[in-house]
N, C-alpha and C. Protein backbone atom coordinates (compact mmCIF):
# COMPACT_ATOMS: atom_id res chain seq x y z
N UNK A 1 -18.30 -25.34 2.54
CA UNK A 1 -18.81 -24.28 1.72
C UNK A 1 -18.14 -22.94 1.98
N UNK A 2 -16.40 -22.54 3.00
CA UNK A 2 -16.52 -21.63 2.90
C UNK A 2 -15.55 -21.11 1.98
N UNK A 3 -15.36 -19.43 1.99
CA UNK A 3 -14.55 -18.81 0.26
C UNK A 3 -13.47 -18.05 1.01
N UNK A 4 -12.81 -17.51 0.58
CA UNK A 4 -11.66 -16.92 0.66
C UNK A 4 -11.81 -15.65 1.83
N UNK A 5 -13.43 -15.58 1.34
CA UNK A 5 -13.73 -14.15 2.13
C UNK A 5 -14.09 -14.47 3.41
N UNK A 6 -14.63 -15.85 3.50
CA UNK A 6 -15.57 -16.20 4.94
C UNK A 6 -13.95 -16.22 5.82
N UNK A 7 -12.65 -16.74 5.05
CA UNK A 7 -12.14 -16.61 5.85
C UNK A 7 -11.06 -15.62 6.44
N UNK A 8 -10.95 -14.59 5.17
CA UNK A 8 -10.75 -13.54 5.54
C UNK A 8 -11.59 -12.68 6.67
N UNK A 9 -12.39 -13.25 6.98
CA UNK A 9 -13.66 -12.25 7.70
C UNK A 9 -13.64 -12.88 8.95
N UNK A 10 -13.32 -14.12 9.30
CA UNK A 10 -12.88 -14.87 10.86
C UNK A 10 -11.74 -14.42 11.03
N UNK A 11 -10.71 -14.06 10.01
CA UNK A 11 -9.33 -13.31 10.87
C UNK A 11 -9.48 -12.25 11.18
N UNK A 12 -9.96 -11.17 10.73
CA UNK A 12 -10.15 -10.14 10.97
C UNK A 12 -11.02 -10.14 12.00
N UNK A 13 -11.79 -11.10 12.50
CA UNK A 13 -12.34 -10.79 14.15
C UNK A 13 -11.32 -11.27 15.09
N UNK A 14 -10.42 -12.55 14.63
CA UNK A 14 -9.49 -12.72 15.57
C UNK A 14 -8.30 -11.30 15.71
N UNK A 15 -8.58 -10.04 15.05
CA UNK A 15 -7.37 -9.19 14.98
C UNK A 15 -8.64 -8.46 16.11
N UNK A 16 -9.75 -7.89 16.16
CA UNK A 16 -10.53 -7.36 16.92
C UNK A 16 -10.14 -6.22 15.89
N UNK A 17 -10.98 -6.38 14.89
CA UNK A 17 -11.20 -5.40 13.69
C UNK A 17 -12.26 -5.65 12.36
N UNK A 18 -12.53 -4.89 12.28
CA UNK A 18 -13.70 -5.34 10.77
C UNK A 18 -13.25 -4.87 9.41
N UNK A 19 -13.55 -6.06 8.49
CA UNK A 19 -12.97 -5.93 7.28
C UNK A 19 -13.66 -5.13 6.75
N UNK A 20 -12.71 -4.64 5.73
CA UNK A 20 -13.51 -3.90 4.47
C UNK A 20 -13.75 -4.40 3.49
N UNK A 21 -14.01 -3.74 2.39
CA UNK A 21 -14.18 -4.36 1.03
C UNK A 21 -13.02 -4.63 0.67
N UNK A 22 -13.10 -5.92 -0.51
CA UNK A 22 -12.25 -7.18 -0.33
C UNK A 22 -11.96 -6.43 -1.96
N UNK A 23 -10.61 -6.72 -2.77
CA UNK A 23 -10.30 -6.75 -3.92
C UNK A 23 -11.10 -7.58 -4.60
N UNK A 24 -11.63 -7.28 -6.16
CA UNK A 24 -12.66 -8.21 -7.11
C UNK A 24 -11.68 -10.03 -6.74
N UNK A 25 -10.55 -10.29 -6.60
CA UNK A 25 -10.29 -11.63 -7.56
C UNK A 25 -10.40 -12.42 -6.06
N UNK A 26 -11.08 -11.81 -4.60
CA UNK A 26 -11.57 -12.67 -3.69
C UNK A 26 -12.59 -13.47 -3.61
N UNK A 27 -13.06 -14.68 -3.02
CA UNK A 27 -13.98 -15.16 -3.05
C UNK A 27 -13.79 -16.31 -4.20
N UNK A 28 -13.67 -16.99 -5.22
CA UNK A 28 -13.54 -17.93 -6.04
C UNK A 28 -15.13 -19.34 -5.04
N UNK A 29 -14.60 -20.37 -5.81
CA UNK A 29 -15.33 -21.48 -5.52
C UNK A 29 -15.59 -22.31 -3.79
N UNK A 30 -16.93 -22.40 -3.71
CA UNK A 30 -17.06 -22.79 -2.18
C UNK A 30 -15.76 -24.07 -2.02
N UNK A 31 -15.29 -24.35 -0.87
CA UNK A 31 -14.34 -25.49 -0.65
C UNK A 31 -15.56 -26.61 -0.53
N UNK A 32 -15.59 -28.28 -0.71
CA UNK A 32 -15.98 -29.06 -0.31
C UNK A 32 -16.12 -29.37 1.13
N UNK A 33 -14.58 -29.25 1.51
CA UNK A 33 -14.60 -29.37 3.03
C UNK A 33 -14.06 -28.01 4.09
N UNK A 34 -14.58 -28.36 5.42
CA UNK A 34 -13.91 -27.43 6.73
C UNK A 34 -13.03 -27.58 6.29
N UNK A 35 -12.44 -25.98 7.21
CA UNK A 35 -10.77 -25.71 7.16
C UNK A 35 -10.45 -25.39 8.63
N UNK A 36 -9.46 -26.02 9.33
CA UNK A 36 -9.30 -25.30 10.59
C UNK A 36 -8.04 -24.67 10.50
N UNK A 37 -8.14 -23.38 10.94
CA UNK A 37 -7.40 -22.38 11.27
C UNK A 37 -6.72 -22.46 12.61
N UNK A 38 -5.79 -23.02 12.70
CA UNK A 38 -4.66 -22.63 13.75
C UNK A 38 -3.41 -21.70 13.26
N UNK A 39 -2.91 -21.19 14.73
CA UNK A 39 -1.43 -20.96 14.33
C UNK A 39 -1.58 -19.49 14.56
N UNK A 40 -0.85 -18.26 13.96
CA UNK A 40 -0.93 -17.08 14.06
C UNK A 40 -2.10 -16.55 12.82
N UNK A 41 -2.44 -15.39 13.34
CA UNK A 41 -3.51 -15.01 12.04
C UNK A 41 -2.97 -14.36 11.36
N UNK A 42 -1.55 -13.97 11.44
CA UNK A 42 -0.90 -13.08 10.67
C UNK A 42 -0.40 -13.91 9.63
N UNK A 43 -0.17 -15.25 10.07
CA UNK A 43 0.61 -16.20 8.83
C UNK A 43 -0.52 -16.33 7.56
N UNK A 44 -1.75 -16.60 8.65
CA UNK A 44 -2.88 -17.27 7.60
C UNK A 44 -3.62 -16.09 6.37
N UNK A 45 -3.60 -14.81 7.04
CA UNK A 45 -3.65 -13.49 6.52
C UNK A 45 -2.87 -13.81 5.13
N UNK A 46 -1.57 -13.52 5.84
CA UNK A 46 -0.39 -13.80 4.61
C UNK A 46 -0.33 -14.67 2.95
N UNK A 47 -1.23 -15.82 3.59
CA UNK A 47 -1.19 -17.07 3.02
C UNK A 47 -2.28 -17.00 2.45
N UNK A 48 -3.40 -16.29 2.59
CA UNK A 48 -4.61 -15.96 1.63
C UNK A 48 -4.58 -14.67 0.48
N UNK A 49 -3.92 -13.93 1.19
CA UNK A 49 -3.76 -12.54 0.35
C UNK A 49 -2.73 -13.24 -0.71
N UNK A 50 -1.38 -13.42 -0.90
CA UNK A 50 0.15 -13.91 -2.02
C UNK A 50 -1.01 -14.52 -2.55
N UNK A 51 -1.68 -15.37 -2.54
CA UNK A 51 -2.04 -16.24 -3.72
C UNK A 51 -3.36 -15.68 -4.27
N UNK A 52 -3.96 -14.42 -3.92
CA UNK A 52 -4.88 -13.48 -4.28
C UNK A 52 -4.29 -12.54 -4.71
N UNK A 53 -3.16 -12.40 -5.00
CA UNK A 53 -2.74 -10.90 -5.53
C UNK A 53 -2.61 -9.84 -4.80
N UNK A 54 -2.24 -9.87 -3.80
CA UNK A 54 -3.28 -8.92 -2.77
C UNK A 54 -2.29 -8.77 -1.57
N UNK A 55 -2.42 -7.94 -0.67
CA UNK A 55 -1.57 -7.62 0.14
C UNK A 55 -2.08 -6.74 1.54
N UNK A 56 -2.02 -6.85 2.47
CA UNK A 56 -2.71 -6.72 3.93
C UNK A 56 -1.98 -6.03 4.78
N UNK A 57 -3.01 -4.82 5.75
CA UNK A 57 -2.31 -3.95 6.49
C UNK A 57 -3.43 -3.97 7.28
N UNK A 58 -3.15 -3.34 8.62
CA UNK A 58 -4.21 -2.81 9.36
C UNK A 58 -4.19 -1.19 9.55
N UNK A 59 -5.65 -0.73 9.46
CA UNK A 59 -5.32 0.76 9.38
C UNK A 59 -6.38 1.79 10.35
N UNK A 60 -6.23 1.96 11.54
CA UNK A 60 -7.50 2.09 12.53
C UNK A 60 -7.79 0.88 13.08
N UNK A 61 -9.12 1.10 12.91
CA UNK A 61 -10.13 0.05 12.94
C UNK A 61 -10.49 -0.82 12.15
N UNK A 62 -9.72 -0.71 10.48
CA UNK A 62 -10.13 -1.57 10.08
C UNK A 62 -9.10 -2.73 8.73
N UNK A 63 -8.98 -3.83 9.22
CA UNK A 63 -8.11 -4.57 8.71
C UNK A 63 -8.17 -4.41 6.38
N UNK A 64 -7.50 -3.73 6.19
CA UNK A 64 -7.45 -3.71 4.48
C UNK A 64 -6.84 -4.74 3.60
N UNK A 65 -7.11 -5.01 2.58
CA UNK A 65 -7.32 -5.70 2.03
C UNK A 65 -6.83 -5.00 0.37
N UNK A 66 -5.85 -4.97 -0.45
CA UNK A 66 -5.45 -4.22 -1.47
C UNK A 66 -4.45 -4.50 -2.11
N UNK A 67 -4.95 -4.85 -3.48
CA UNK A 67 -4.53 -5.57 -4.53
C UNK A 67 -3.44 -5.14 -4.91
N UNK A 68 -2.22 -6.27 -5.06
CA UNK A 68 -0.96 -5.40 -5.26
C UNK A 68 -0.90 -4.87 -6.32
N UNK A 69 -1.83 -4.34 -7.65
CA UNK A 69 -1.72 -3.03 -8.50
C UNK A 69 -2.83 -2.47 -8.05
N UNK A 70 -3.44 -2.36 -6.97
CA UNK A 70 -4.78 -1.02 -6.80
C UNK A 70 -4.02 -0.64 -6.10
N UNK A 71 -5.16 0.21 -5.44
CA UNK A 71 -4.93 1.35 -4.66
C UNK A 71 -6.15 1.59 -4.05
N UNK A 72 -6.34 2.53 -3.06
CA UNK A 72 -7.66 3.11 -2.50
C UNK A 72 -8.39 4.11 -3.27
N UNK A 73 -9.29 4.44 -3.39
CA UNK A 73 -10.23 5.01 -4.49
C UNK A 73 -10.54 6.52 -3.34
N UNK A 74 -9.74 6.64 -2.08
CA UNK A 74 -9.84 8.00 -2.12
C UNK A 74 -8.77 9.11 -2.50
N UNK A 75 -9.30 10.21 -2.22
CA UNK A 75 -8.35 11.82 -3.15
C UNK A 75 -6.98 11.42 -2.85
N UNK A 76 -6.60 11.78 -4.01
CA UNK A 76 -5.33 11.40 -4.50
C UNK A 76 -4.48 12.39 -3.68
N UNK A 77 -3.44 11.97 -3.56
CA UNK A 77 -2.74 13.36 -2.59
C UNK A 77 -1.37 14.02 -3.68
N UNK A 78 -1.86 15.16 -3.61
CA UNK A 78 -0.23 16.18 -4.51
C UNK A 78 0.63 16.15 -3.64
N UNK A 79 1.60 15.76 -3.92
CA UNK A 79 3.07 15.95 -3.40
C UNK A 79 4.15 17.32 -4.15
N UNK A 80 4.25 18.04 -3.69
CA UNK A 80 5.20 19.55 -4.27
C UNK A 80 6.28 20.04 -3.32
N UNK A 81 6.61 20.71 -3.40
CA UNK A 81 7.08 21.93 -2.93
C UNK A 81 6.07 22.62 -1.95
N UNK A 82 4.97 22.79 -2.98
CA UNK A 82 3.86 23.89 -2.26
C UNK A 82 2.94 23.24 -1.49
N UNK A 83 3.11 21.99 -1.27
CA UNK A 83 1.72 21.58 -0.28
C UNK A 83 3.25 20.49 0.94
N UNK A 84 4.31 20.60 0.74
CA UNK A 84 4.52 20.26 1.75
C UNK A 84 5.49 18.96 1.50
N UNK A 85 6.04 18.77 0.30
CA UNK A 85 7.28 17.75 0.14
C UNK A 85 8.40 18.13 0.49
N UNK A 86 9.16 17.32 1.19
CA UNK A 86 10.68 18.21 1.83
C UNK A 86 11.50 17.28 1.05
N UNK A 87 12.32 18.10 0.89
CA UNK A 87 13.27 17.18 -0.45
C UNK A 87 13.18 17.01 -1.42
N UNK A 88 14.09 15.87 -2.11
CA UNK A 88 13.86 15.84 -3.36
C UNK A 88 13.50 14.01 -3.53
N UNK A 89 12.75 13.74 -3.92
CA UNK A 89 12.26 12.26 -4.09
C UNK A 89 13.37 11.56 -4.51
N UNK A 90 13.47 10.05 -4.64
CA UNK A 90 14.83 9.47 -4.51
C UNK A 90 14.41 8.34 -5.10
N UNK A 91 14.94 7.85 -6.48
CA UNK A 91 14.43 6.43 -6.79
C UNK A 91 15.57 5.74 -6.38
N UNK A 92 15.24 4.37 -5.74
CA UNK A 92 15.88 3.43 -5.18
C UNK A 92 15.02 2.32 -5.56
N UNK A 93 16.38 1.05 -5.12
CA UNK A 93 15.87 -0.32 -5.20
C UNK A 93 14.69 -0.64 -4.26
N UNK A 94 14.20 0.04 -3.66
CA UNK A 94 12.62 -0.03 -2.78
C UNK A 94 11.60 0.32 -3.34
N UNK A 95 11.96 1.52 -4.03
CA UNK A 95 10.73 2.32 -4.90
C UNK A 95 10.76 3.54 -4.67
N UNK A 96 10.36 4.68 -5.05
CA UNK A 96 10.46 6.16 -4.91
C UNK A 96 10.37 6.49 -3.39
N UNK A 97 11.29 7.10 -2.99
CA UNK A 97 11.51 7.42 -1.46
C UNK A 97 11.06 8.56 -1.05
N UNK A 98 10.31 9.03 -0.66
CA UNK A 98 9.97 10.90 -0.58
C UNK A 98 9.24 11.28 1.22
N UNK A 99 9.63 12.17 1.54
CA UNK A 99 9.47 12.94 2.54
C UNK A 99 8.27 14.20 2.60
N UNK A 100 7.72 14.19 3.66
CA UNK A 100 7.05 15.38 3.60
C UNK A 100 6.25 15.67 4.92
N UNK A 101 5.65 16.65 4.96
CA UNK A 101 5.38 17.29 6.40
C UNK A 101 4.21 16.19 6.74
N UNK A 102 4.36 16.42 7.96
CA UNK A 102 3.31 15.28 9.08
C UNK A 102 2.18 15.47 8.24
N UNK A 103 0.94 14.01 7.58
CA UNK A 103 0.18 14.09 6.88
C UNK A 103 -0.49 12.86 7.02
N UNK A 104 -1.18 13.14 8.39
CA UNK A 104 -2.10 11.47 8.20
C UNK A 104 -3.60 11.21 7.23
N UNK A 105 -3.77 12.28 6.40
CA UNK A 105 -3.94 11.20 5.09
C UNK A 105 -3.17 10.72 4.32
N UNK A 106 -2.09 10.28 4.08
CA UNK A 106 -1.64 9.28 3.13
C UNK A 106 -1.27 8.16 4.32
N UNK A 107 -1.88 7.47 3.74
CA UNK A 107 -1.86 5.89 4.62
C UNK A 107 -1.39 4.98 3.48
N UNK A 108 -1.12 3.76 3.67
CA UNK A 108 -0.71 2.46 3.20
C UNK A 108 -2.09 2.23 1.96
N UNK A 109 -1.73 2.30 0.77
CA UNK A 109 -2.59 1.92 -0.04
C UNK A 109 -3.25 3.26 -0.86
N UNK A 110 -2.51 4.95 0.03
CA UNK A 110 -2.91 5.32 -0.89
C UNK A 110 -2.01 6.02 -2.18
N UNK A 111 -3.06 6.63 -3.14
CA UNK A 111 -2.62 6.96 -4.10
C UNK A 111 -1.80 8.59 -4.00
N UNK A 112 -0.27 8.77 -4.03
CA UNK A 112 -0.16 10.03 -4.32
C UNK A 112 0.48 10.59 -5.81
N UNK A 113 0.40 11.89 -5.98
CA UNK A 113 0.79 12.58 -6.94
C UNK A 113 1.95 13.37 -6.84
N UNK A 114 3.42 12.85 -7.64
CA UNK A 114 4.72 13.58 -7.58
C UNK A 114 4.72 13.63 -8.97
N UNK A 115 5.73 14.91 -9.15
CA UNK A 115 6.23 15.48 -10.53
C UNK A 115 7.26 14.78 -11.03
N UNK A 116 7.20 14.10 -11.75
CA UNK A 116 8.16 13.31 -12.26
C UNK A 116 9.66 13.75 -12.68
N UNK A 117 9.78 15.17 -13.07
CA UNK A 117 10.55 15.74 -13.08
C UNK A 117 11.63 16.30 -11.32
N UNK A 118 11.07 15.99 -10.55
CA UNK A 118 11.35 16.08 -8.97
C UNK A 118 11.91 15.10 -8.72
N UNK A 119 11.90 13.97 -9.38
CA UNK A 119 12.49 12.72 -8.89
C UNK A 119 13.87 12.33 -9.25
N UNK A 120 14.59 12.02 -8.34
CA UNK A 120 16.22 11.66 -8.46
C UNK A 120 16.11 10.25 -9.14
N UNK A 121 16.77 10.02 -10.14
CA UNK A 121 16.06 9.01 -10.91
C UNK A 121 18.40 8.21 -10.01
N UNK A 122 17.86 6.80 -10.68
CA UNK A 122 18.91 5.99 -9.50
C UNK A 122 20.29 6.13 -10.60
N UNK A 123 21.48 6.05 -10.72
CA UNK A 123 22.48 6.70 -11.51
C UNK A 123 23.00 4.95 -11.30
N UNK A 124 23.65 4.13 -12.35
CA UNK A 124 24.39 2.71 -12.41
C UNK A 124 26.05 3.30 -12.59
N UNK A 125 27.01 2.89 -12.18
CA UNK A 125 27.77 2.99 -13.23
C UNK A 125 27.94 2.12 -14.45
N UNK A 126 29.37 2.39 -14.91
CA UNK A 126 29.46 1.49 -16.26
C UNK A 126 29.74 -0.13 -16.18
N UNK A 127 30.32 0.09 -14.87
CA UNK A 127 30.86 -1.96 -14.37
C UNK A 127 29.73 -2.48 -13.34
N UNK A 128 28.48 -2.39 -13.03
CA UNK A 128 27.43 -2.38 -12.40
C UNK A 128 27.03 -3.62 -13.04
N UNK A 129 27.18 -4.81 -12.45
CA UNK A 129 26.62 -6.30 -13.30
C UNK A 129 25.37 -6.56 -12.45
N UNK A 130 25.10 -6.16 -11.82
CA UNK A 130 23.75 -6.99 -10.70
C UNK A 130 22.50 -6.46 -11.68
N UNK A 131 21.45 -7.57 -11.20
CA UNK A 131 20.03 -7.46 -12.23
C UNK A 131 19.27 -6.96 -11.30
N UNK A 132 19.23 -6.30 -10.16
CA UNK A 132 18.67 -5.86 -9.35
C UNK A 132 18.57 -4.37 -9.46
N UNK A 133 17.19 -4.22 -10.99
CA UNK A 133 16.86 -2.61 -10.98
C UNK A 133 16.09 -1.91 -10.18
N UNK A 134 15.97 -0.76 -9.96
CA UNK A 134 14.96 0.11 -9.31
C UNK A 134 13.44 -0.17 -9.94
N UNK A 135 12.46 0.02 -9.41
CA UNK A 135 11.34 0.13 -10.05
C UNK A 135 11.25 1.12 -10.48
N UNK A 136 10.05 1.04 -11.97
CA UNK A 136 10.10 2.43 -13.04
C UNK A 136 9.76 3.47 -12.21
N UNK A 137 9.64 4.74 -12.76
CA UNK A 137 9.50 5.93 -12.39
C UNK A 137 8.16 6.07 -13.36
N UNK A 138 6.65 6.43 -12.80
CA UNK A 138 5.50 6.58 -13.37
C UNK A 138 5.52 7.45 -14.54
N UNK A 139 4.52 7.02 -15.57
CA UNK A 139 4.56 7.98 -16.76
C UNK A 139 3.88 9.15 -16.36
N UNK A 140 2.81 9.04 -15.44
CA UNK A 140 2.03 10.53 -15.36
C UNK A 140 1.60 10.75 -13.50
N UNK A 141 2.97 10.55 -12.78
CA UNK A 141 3.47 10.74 -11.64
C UNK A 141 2.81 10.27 -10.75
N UNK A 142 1.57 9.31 -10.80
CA UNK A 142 1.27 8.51 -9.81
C UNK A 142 1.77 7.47 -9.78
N UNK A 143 1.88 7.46 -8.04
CA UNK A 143 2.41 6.45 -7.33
C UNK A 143 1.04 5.66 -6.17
N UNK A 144 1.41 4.71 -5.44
CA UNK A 144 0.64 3.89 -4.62
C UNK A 144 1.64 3.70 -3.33
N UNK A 145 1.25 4.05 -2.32
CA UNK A 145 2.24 4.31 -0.93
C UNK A 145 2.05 2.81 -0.47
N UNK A 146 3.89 2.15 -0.59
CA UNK A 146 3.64 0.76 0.09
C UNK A 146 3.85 1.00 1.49
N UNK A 147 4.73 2.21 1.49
CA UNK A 147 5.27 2.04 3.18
C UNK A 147 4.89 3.96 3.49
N UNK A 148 4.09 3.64 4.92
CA UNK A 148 4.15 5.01 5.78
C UNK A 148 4.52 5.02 6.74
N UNK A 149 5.36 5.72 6.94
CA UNK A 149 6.07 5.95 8.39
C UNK A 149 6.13 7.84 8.79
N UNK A 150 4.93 7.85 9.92
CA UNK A 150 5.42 8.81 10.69
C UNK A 150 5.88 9.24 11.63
N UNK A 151 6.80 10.22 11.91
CA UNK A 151 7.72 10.77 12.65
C UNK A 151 7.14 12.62 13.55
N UNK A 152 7.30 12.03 14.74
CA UNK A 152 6.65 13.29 15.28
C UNK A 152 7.07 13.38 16.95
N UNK A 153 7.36 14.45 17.74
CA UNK A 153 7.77 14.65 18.75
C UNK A 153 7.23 15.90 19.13
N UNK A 154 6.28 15.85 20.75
CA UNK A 154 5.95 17.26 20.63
C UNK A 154 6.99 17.96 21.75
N UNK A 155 7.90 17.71 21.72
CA UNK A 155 9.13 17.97 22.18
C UNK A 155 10.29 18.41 21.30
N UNK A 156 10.31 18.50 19.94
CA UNK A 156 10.81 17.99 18.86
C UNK A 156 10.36 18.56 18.11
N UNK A 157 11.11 19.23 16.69
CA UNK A 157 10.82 19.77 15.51
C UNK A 157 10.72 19.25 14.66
N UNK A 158 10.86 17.87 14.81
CA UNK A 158 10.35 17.19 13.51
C UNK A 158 8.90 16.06 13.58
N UNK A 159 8.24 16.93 12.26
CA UNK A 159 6.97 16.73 12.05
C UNK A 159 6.70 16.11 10.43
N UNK A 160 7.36 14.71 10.34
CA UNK A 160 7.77 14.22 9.03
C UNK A 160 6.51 13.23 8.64
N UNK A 161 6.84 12.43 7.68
CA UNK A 161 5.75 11.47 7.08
C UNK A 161 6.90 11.02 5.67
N UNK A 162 7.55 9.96 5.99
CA UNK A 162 8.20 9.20 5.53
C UNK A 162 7.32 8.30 4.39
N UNK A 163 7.50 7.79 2.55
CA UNK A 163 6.46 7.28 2.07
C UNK A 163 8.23 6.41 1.09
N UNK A 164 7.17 5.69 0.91
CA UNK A 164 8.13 4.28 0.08
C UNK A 164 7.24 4.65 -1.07
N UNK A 165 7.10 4.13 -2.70
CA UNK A 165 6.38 4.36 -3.38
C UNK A 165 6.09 3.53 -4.51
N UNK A 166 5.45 2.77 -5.00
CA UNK A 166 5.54 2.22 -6.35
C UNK A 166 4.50 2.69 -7.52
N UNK A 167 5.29 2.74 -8.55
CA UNK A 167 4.23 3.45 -9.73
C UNK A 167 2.91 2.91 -10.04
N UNK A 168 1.63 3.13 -10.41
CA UNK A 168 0.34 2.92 -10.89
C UNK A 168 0.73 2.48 -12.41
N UNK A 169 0.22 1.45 -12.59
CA UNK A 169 -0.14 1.22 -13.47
C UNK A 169 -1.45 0.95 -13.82
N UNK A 170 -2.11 2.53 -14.54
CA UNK A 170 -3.31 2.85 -14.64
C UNK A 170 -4.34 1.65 -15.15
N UNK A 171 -3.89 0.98 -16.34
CA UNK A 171 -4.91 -0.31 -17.08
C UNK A 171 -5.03 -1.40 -16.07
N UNK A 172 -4.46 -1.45 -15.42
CA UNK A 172 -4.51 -2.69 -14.31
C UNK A 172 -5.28 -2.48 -13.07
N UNK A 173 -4.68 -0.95 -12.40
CA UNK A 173 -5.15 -0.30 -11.25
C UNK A 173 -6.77 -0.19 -11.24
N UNK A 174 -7.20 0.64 -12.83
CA UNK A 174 -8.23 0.90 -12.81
C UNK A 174 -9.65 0.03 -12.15
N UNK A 175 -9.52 -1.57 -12.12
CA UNK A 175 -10.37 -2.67 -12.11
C UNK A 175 -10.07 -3.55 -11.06
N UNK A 176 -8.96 -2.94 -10.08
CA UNK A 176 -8.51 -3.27 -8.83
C UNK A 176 -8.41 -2.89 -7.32
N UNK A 177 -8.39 -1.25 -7.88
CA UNK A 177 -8.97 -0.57 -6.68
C UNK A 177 -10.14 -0.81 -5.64
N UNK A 178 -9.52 -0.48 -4.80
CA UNK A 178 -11.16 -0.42 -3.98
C UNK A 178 -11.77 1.12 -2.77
N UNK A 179 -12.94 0.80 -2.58
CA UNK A 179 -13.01 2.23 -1.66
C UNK A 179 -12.48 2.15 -0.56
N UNK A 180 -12.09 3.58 -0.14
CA UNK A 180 -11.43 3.71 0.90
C UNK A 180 -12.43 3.59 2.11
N UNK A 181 -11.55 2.97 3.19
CA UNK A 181 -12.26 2.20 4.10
C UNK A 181 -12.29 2.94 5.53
N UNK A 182 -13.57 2.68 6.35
CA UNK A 182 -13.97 3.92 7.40
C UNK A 182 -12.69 3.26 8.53
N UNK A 183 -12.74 4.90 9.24
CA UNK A 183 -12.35 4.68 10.25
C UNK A 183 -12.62 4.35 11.60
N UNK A 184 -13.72 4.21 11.62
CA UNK A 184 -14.76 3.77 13.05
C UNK A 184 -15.18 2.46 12.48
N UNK A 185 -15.48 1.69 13.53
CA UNK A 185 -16.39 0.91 13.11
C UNK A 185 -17.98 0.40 14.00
């Protein structure tokens, strides 16, 4: 009898962390039979989320769970000039590349806000045969942070927050999201 979630919810104690709320398309039909779980929990993680749509990080305390078109349902973050973007955003075959001052709210999953007009959009030339495009550049400048990486030295002048980016697609996002998840537990 158990679902997708019972066993999402035994890995996440084997990580020594508590889940959050799970994306809507978790959970489906009880199984007939036990399942035993061996092996790493990172594989089995893996292997439940790809075939849920869905995609897994740990963040604190608590193991997430986020649908590869949602996002987290907390404040959206502006990205500018004036609140602290260094550079100029960079579309690449990864997804929008952008920089900005040390900022541990934007975490993995969330939603930020760049000017679309700020963005280095990716240049082909004319003999360029490979099918390997960039991902689009958003119609109304939200993005969803796949990758955070921060950079900090208190020895050191650099106080960065490195973000990878892929566009929202609002009709999809809207019914996929989920709330953003505590940091204590």
């Amino acid at each position: 009898g158990w679902t997708s979630t019972d066993v999402a919810q035994s890995l996440s104690a084997s990580f020594g962390k508590s889940l959050a709320t799970l994306p809507v398309q978790f959970g489906g039909n009880p199984a007939p039979r036990g399942k035993v779980l061996y092996g790493m929990s990172r594989d089995h993680m893996r292997n439940l989320t790809i075939p849920n749509g869905s995609r897994w990080n740990i963040s604190g305390n608590s193991l997430q769970v986020i649908s590869n078109t949602g996002y987290l349902q907390n404040e959206v973050v502006n990205l500018n000039s004036k609140t602290g973007m260094i550079g100029m955003p960079q579309q690449t075959e990864d997804g929008i590349i952008v920089s900005c001052l040390l900022n541990p709210n934007i975490k993995i999953g969330t939603a930020v806000k760049i000017n679309n007009a700020d963005v280095q959009k990716k240049s082909f030339s004319p003999d360029y045969t490979a099918f390997n495009y960039p991902p689009p550049v958003s119609d109304d400048g939200l993005y969803r942070v796949l990758v955070s990486e921060h950079e900090g030295d208190t020895r050191g002048d650099a106080w960065l927050t490195h973000l990878t980016c892929l566009s929202i697609d609002q009709s999809a996002a809207a019914s996929n999201s989920v709330p953003a998840f505590p940091t204590g537990s």
